[in-house]
N, C-alpha and C. Protein backbone atom coordinates (compact mmCIF):
# COMPACT_ATOMS: atom_id res chain seq x y z
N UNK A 1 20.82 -6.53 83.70
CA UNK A 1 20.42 -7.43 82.62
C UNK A 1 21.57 -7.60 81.62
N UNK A 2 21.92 -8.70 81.47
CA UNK A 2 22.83 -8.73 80.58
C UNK A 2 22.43 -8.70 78.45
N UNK A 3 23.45 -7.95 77.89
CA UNK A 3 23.07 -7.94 76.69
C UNK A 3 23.71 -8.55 75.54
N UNK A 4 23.21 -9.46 74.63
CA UNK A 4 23.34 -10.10 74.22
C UNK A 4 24.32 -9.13 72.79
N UNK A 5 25.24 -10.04 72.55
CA UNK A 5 26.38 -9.54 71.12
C UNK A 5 25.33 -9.80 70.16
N UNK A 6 24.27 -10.52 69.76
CA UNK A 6 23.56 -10.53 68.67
C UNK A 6 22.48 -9.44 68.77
N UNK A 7 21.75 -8.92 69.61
CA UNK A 7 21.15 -7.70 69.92
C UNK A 7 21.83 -6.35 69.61
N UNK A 8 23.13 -6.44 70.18
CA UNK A 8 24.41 -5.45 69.87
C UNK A 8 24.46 -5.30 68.70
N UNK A 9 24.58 -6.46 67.76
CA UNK A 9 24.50 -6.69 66.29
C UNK A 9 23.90 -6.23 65.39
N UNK A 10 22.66 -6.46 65.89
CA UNK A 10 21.76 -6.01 65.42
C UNK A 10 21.22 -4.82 65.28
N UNK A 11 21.19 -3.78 66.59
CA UNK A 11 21.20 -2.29 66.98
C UNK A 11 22.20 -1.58 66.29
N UNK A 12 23.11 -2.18 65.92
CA UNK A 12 24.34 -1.45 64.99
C UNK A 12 23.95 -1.57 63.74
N UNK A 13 23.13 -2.47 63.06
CA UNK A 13 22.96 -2.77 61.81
C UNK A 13 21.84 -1.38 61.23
N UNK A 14 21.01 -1.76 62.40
CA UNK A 14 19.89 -0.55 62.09
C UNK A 14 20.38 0.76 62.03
N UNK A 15 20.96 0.94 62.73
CA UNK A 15 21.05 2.45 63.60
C UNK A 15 23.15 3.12 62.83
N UNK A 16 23.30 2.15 62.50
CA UNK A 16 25.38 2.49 61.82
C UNK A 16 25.64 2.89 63.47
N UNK A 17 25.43 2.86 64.51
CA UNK A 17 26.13 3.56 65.77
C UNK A 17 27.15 2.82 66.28
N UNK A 18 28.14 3.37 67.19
CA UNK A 18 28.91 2.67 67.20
C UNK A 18 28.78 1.50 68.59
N UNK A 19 29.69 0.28 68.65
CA UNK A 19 29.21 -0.93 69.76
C UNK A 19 29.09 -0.51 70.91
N UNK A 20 29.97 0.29 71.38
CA UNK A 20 29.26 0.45 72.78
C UNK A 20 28.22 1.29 72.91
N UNK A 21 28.34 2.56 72.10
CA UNK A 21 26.44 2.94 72.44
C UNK A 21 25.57 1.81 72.12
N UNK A 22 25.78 1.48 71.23
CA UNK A 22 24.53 0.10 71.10
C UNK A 22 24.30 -0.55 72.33
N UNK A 23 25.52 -0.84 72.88
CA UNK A 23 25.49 -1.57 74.10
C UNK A 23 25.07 -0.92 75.57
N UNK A 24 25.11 -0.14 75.49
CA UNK A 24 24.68 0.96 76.54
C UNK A 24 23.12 1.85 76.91
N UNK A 25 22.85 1.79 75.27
CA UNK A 25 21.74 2.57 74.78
C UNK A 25 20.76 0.91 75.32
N UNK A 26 21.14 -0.25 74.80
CA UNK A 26 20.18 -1.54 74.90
C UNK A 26 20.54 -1.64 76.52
N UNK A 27 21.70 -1.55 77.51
CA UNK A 27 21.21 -1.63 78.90
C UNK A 27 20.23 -0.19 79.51
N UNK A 28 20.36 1.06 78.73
CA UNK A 28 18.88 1.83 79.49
C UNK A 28 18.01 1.81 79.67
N UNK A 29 17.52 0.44 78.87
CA UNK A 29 16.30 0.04 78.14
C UNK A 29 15.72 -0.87 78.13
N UNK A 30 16.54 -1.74 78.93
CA UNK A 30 16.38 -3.49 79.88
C UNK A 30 16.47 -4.36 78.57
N UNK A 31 16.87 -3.77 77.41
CA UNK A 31 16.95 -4.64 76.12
C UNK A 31 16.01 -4.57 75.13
N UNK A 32 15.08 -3.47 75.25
CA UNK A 32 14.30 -3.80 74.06
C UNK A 32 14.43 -2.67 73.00
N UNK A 33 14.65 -3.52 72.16
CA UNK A 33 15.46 -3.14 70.79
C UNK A 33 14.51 -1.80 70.07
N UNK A 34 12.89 -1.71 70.47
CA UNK A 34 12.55 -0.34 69.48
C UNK A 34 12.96 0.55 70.04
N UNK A 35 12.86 0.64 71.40
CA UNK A 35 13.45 1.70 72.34
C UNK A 35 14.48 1.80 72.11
N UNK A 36 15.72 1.04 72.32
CA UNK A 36 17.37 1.22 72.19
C UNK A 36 17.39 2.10 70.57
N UNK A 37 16.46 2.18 69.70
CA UNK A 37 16.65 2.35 67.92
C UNK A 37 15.91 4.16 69.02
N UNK A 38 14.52 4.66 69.43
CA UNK A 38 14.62 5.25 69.98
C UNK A 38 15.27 6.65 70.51
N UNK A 39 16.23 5.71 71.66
CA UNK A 39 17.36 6.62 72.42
C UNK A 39 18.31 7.06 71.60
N UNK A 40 18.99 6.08 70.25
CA UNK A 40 19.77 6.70 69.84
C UNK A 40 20.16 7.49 68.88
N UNK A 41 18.45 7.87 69.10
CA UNK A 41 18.15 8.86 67.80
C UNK A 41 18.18 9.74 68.60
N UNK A 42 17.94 10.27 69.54
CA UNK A 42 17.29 11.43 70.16
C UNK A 42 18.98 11.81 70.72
N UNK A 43 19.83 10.78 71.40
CA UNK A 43 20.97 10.93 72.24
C UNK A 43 21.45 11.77 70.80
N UNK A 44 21.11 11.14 69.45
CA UNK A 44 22.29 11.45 68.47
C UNK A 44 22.17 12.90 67.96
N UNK A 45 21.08 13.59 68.12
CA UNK A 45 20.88 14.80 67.79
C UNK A 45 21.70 16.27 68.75
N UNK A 46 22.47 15.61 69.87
CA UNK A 46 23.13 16.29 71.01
C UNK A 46 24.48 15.72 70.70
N UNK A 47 24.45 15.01 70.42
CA UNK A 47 25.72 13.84 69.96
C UNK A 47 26.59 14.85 68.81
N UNK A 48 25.68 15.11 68.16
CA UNK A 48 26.32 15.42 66.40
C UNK A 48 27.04 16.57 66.66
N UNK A 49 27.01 17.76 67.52
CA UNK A 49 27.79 18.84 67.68
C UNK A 49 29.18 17.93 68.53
N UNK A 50 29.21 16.98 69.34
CA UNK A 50 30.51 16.65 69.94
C UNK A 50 31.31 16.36 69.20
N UNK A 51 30.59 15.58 68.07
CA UNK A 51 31.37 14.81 67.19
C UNK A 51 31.71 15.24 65.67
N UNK A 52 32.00 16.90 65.57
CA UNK A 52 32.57 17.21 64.43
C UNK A 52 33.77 17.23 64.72
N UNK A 53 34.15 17.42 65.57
CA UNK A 53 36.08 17.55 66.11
C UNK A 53 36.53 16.18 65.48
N UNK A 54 35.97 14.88 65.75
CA UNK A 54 36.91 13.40 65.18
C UNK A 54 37.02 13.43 63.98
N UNK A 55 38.37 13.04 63.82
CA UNK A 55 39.00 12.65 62.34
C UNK A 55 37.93 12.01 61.59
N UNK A 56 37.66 12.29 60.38
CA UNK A 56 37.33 10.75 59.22
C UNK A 56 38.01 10.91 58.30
N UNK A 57 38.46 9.51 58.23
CA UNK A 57 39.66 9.19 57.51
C UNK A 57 38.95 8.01 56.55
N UNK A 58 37.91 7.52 56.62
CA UNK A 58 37.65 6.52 55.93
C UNK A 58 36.10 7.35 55.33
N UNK A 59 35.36 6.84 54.13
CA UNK A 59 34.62 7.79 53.30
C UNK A 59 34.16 7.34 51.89
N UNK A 60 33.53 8.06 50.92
CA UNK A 60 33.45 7.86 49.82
C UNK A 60 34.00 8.98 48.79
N UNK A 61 34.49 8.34 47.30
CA UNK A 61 34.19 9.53 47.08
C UNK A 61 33.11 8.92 45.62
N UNK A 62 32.13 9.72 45.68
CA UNK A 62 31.05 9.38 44.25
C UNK A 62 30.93 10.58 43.46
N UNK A 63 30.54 9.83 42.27
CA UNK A 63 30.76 10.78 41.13
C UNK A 63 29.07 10.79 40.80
N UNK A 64 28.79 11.85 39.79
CA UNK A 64 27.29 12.26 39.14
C UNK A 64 26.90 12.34 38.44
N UNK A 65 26.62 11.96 37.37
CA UNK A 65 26.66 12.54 36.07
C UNK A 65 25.03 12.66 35.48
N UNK A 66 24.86 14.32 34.68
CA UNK A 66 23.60 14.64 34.52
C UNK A 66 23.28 15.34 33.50
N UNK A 67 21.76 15.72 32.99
CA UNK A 67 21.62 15.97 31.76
C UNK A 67 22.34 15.73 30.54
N UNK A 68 22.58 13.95 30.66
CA UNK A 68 22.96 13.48 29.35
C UNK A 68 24.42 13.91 28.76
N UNK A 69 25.21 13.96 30.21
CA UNK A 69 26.53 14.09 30.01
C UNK A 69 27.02 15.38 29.85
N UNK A 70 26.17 16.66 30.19
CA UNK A 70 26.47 17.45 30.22
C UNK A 70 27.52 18.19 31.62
N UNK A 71 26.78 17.93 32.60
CA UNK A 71 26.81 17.93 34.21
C UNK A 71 27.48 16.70 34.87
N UNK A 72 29.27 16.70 34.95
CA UNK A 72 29.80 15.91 36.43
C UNK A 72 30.23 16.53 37.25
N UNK A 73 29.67 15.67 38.59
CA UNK A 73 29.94 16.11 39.77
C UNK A 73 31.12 14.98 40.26
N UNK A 74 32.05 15.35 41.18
CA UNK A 74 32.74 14.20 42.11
C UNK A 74 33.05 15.09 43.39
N UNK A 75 32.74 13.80 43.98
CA UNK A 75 32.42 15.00 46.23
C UNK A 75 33.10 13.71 46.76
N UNK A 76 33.89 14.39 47.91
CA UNK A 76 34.61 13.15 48.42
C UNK A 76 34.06 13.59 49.97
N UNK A 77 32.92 11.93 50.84
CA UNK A 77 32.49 12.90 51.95
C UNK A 77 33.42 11.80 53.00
N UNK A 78 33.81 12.46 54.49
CA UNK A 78 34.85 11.80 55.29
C UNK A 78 33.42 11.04 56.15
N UNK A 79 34.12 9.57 56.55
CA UNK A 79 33.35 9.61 57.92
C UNK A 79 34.53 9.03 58.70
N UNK A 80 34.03 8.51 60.50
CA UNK A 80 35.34 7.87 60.98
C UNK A 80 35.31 6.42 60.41
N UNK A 81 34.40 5.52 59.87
CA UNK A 81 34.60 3.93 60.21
C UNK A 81 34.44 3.39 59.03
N UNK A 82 34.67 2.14 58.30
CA UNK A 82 34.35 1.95 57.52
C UNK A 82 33.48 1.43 57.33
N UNK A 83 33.02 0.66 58.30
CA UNK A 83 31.46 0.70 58.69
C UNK A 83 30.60 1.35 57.95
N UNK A 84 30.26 2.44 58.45
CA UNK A 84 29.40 3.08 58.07
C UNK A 84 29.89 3.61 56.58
N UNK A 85 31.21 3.96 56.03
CA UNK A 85 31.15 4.10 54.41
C UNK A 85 30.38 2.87 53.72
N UNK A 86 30.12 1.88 54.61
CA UNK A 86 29.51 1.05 53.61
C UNK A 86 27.95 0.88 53.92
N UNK A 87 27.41 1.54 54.84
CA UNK A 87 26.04 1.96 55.20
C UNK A 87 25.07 2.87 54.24
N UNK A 88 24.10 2.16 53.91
CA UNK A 88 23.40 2.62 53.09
C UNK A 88 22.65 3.62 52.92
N UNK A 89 22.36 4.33 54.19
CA UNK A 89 22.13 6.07 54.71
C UNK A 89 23.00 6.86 54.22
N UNK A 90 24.40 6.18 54.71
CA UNK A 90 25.14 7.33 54.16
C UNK A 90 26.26 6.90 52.50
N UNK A 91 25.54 6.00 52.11
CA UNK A 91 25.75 5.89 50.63
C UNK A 91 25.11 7.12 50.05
N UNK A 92 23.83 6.93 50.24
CA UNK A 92 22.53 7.49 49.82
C UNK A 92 22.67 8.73 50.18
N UNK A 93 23.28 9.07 50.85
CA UNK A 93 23.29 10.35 51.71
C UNK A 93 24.55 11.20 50.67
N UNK A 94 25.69 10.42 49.84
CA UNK A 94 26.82 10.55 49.18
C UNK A 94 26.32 10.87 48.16
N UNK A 95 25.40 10.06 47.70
CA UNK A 95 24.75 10.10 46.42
C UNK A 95 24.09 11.41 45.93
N UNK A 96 22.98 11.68 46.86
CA UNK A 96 22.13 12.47 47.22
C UNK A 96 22.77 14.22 46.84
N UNK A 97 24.01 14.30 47.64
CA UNK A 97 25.18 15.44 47.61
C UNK A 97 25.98 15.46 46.19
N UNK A 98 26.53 14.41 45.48
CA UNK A 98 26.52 14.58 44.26
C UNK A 98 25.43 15.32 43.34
N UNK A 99 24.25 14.77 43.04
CA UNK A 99 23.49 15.64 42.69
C UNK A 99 22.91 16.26 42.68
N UNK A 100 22.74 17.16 44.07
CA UNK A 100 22.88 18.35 45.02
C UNK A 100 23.42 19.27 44.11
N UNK A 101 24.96 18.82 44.43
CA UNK A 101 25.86 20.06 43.81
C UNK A 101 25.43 19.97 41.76
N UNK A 102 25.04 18.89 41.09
CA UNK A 102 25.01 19.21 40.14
C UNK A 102 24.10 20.21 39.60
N UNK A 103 22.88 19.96 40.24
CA UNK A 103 21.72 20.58 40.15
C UNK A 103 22.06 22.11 41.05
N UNK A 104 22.38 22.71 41.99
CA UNK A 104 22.35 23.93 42.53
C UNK A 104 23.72 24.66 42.01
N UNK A 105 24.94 23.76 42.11
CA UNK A 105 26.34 24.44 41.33
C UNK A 105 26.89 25.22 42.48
N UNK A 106 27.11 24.84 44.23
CA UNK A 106 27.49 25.31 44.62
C UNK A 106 28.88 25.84 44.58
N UNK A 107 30.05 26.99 44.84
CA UNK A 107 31.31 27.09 45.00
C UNK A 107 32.37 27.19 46.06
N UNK A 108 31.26 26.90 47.49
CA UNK A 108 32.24 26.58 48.33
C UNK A 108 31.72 25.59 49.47
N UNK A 109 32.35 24.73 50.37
CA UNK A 109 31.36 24.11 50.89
C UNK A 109 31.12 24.92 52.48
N UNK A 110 31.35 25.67 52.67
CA UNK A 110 31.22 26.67 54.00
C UNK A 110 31.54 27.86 53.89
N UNK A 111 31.01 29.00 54.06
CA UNK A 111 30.91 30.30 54.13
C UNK A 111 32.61 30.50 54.60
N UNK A 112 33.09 30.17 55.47
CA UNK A 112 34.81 30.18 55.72
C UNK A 112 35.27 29.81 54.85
N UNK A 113 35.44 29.01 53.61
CA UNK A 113 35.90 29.10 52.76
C UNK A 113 35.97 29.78 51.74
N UNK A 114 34.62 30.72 51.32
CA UNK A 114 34.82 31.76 50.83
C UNK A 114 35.92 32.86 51.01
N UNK A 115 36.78 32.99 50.08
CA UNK A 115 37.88 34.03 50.17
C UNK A 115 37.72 35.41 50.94
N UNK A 116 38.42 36.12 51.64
CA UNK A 116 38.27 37.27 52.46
C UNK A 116 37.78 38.49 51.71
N UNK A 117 38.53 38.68 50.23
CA UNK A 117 38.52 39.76 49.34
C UNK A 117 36.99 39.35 48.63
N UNK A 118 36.44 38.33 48.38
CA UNK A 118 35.54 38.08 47.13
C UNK A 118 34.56 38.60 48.25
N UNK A 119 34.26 38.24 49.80
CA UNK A 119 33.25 38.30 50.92
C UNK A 119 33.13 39.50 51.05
N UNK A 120 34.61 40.45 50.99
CA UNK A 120 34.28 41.91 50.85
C UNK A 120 33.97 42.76 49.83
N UNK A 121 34.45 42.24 48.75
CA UNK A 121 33.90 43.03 47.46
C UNK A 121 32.06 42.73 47.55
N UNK A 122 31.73 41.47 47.40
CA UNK A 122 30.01 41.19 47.62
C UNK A 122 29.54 42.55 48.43
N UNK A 123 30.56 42.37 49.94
CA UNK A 123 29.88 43.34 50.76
C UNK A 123 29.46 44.70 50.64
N UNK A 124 30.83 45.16 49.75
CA UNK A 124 31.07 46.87 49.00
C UNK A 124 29.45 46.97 48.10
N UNK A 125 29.41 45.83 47.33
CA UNK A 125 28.29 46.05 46.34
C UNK A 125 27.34 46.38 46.88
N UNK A 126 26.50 45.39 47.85
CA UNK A 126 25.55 45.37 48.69
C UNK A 126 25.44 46.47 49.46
N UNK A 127 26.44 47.35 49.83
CA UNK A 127 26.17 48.79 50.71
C UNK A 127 26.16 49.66 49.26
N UNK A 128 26.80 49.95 49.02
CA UNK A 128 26.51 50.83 47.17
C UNK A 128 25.08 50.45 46.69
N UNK A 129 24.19 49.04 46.64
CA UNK A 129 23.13 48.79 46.21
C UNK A 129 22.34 49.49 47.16
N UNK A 130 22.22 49.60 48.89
CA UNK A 130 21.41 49.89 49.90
C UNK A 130 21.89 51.31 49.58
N UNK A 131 22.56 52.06 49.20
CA UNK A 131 22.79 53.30 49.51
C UNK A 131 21.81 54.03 48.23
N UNK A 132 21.74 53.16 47.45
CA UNK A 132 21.30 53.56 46.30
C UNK A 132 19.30 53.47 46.16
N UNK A 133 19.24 52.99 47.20
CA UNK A 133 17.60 52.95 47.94
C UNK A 133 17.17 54.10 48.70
N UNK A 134 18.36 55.34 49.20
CA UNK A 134 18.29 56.27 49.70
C UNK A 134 17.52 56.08 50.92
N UNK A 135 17.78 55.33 51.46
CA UNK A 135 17.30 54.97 53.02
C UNK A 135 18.63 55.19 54.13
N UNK A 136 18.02 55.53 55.69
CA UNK A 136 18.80 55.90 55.72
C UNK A 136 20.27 55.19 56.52
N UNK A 137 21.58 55.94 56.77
CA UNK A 137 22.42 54.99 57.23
C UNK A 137 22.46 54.01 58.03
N UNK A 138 21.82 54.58 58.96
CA UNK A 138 22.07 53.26 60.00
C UNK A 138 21.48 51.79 59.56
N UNK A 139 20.37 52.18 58.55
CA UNK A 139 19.72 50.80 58.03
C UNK A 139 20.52 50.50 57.01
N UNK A 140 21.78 51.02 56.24
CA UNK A 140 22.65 50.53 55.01
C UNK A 140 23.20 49.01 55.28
N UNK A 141 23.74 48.81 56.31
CA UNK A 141 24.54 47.98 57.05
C UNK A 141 23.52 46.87 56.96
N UNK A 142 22.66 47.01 57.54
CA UNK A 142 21.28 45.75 57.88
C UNK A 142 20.87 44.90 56.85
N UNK A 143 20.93 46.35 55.73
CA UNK A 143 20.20 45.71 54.15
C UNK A 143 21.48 44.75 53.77
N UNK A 144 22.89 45.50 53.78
CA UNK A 144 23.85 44.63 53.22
C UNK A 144 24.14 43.44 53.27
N UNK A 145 23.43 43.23 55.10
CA UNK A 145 24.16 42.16 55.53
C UNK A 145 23.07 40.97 55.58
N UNK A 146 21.92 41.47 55.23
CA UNK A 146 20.71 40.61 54.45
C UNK A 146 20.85 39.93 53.42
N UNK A 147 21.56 41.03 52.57
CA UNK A 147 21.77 40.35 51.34
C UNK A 147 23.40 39.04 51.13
N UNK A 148 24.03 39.43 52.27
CA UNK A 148 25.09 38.84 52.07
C UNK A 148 24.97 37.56 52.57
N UNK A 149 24.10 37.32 53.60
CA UNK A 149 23.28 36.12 54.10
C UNK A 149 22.73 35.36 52.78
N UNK A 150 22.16 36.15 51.91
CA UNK A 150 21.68 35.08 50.85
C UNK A 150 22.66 34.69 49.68
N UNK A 151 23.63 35.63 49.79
CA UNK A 151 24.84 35.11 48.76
C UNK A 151 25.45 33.98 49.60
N UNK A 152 25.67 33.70 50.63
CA UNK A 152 25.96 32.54 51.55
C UNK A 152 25.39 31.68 51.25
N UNK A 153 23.95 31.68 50.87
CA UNK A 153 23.00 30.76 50.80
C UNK A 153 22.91 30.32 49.36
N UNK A 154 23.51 31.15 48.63
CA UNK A 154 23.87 30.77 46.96
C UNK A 154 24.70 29.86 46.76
N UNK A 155 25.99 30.16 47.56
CA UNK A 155 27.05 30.10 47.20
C UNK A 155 27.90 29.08 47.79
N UNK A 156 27.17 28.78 49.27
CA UNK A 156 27.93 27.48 50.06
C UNK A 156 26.80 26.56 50.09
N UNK A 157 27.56 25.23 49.70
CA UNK A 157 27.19 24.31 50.11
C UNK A 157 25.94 23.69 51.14
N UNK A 158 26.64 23.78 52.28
CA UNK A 158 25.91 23.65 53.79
C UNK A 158 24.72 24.90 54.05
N UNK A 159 24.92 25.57 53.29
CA UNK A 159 23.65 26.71 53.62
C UNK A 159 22.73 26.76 52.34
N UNK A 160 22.54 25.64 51.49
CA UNK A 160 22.26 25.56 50.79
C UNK A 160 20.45 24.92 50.83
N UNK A 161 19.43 25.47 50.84
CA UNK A 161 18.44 24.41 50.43
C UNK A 161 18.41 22.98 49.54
N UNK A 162 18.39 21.79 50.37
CA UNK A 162 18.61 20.52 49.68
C UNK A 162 17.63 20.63 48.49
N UNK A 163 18.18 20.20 47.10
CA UNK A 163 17.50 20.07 45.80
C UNK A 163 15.75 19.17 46.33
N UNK A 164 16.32 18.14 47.09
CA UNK A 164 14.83 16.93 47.38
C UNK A 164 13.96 17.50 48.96
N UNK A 165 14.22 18.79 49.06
CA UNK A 165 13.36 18.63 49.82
C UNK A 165 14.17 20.26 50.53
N UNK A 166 13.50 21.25 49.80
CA UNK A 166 13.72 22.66 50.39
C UNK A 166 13.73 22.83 51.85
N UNK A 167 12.65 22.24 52.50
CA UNK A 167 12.69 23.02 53.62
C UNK A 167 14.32 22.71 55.03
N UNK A 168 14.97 21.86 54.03
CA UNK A 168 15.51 21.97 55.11
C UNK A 168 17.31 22.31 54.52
N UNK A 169 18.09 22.37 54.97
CA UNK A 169 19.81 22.74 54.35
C UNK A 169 20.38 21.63 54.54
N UNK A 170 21.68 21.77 53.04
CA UNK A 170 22.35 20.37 53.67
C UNK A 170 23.12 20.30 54.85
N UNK A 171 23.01 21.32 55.60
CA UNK A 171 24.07 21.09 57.20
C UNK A 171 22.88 20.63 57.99
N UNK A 172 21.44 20.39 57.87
CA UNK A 172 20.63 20.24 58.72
C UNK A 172 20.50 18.62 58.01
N UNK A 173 20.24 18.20 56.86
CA UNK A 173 20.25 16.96 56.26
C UNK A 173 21.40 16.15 57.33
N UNK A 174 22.54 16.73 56.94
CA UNK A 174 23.86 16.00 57.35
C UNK A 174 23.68 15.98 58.66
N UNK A 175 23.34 16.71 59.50
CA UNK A 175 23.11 16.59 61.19
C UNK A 175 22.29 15.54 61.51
N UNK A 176 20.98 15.66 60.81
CA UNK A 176 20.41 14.33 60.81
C UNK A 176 20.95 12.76 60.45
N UNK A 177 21.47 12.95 59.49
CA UNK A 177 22.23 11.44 59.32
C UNK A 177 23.90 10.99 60.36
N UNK A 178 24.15 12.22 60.81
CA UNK A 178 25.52 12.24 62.06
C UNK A 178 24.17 11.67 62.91
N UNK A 179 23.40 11.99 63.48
CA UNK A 179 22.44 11.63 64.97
C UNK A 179 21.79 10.34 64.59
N UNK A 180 22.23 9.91 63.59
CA UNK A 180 21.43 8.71 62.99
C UNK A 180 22.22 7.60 63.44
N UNK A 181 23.52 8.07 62.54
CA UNK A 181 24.37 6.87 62.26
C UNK A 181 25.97 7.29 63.94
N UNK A 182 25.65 8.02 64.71
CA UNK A 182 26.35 8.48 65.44
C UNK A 182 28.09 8.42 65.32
N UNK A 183 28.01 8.78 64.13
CA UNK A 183 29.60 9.52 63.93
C UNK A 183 29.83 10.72 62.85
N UNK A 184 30.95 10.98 62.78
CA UNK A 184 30.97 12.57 62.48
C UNK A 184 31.48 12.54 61.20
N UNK A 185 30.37 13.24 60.40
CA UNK A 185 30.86 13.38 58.68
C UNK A 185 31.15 14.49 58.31
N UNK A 186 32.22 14.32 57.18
CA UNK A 186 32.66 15.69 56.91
C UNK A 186 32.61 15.22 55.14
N UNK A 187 32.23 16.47 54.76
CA UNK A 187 31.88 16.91 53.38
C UNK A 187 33.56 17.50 53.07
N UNK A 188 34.33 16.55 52.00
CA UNK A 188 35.69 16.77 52.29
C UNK A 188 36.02 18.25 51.13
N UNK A 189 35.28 18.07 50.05
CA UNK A 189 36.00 18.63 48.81
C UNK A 189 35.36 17.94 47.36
N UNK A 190 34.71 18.91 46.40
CA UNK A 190 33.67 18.64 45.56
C UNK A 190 34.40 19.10 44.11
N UNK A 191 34.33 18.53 43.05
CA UNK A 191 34.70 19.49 41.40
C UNK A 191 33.08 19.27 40.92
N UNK A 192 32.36 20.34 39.81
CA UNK A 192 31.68 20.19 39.38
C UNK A 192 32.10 20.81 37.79
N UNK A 193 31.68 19.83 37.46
CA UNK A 193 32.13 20.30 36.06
C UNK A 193 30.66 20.32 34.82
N UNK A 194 30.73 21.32 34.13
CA UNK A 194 29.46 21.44 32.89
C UNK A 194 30.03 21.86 31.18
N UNK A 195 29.95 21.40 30.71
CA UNK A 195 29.93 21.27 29.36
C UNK A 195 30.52 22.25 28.75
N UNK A 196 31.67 23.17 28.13
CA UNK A 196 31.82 24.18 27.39
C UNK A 196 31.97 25.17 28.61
N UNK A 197 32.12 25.30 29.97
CA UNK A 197 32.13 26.48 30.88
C UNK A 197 33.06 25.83 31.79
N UNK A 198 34.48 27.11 31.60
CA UNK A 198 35.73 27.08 32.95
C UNK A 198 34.97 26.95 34.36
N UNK A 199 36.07 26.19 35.03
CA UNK A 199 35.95 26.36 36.41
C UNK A 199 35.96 27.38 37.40
C-alpha cells in the first residue's frame, strides 16, 4: 500500500517522530493513522534506551521564575532536531523541569555527577549513624546504603519525584516523552538561584 507524504505529515505532527518511522510505522498498519499514533508509542518505549547514545545539539534553554522573584531557575534540555525543540510536549516538558528544579532545589542532575569525596563522606555518616543503632554488622552496610539511595533521591535530579505528579521520577517522565516524540533528550545543565543564599 502506498503512503501518502500528507499522512506522513501528519503522523509526525502528532507523534514529533521522526519521517521514516512515521512512514514505516503507517505501512504496518495498511495506513490507518490511530494505529500508526498506536505503534509508535509502544515501539517508543524500547526505542528510548537505543536512543540516549545520539547527539542533541539542538534544544531549549528556559528560564523560571517563582515566589515573586524570589526563586530563578535556567535548564538547558538537548534534543536531536529542531523539530521537536519546537514541539509542544517537549516545550512543556522544558517548562515543567524549570519549575521542578525551583520547587525541589535539586544539585546534580545524575547520581554520577555527584562528586566521589561528597558520595563518600554521606557514606562514612550513614555507617557511623547505623552503627550507632547498635545492630549488628553485617546489617551496617544495608542500612547505609538505604539511606544513601535516598540522598540520591534528594539530591539528583532524574531520581527525583516529579513536583506534578509524585508517583513517578523525572527519568521516568523524560522516558515517556523520548517514546513519545522518538528521539533522545538530554537534560544538559541547570543554575538555580534563591534570594540572599550562595550557590
Amino acid at each position: 500500500m502506498a503512503i501518502s507524504a500528507k499522512d506522513v505529515k501528519e503522523l509526525r505532527e502528532q507523534t514529533g517522530a521522526g519521517m521514516m518511522d512515521c512512514k514505516k510505522a503507517l505501512s504496518q498498519v495498511e495506513g490507518d493513522l490511530g494505529e500508526a499514533v498506536k505503534l509508535l508509542r509502544t515501539q517508543g518505549l524500547a526505542e528510548a534506551v537505543k536512543r540516549s547514545g545520539r547527539a542533541t545539539t539542538e534544544g531549549l534553554i528556559e528560564s523560571y521564575i517563582h515566589a515573586g522573584g524570589k526563586i530563578g531557575v535556567l535548564i538547558e534540555v538537548g534534543c536531536e532536531t529542531d523539530f521537536v525543540a519546537r514541539n509542544e510536549d517537549f516545550r512543556s516538558f522544558v517548562h515543567d523541569l524549570a519549575m521542578h528544579v525551583a520547587a525541589s532545589a535539586p544539585l546534580y542532575i545524575k547520581r554520577e555527577d555527584v562528586p566521589g569525596a561528597e558520595a563518600e563522606s554521606e557514606m562514612a555518616i550513614y555507617r557511623e549513624q547505623a552503627k550507632a543503632t547498635g545492630k549488628p554488622d553485617d546489617i551496617l552496610d544495608k542500612i547505609a546504603s538505604g539511606k544513601m539511595e535516598k540522598y540520591y533521591q534528594q539530591v539528583c535530579l532524574m531520581e527525583q519525584p516529579f513536583v506534578k505528579d509524585d508517583k513517578m521520577t523525572i527519568e521516568q517522565l523524560m522516558g515517556e516523552l523520548v517514546s513519545r516524540i522518538g528521539e533522545n533528550i538530554e537534560i544538559k545543565r541547570f543554575a538555580r538561584f534563591e534570594l540572599g543564599k550562595e550557590n
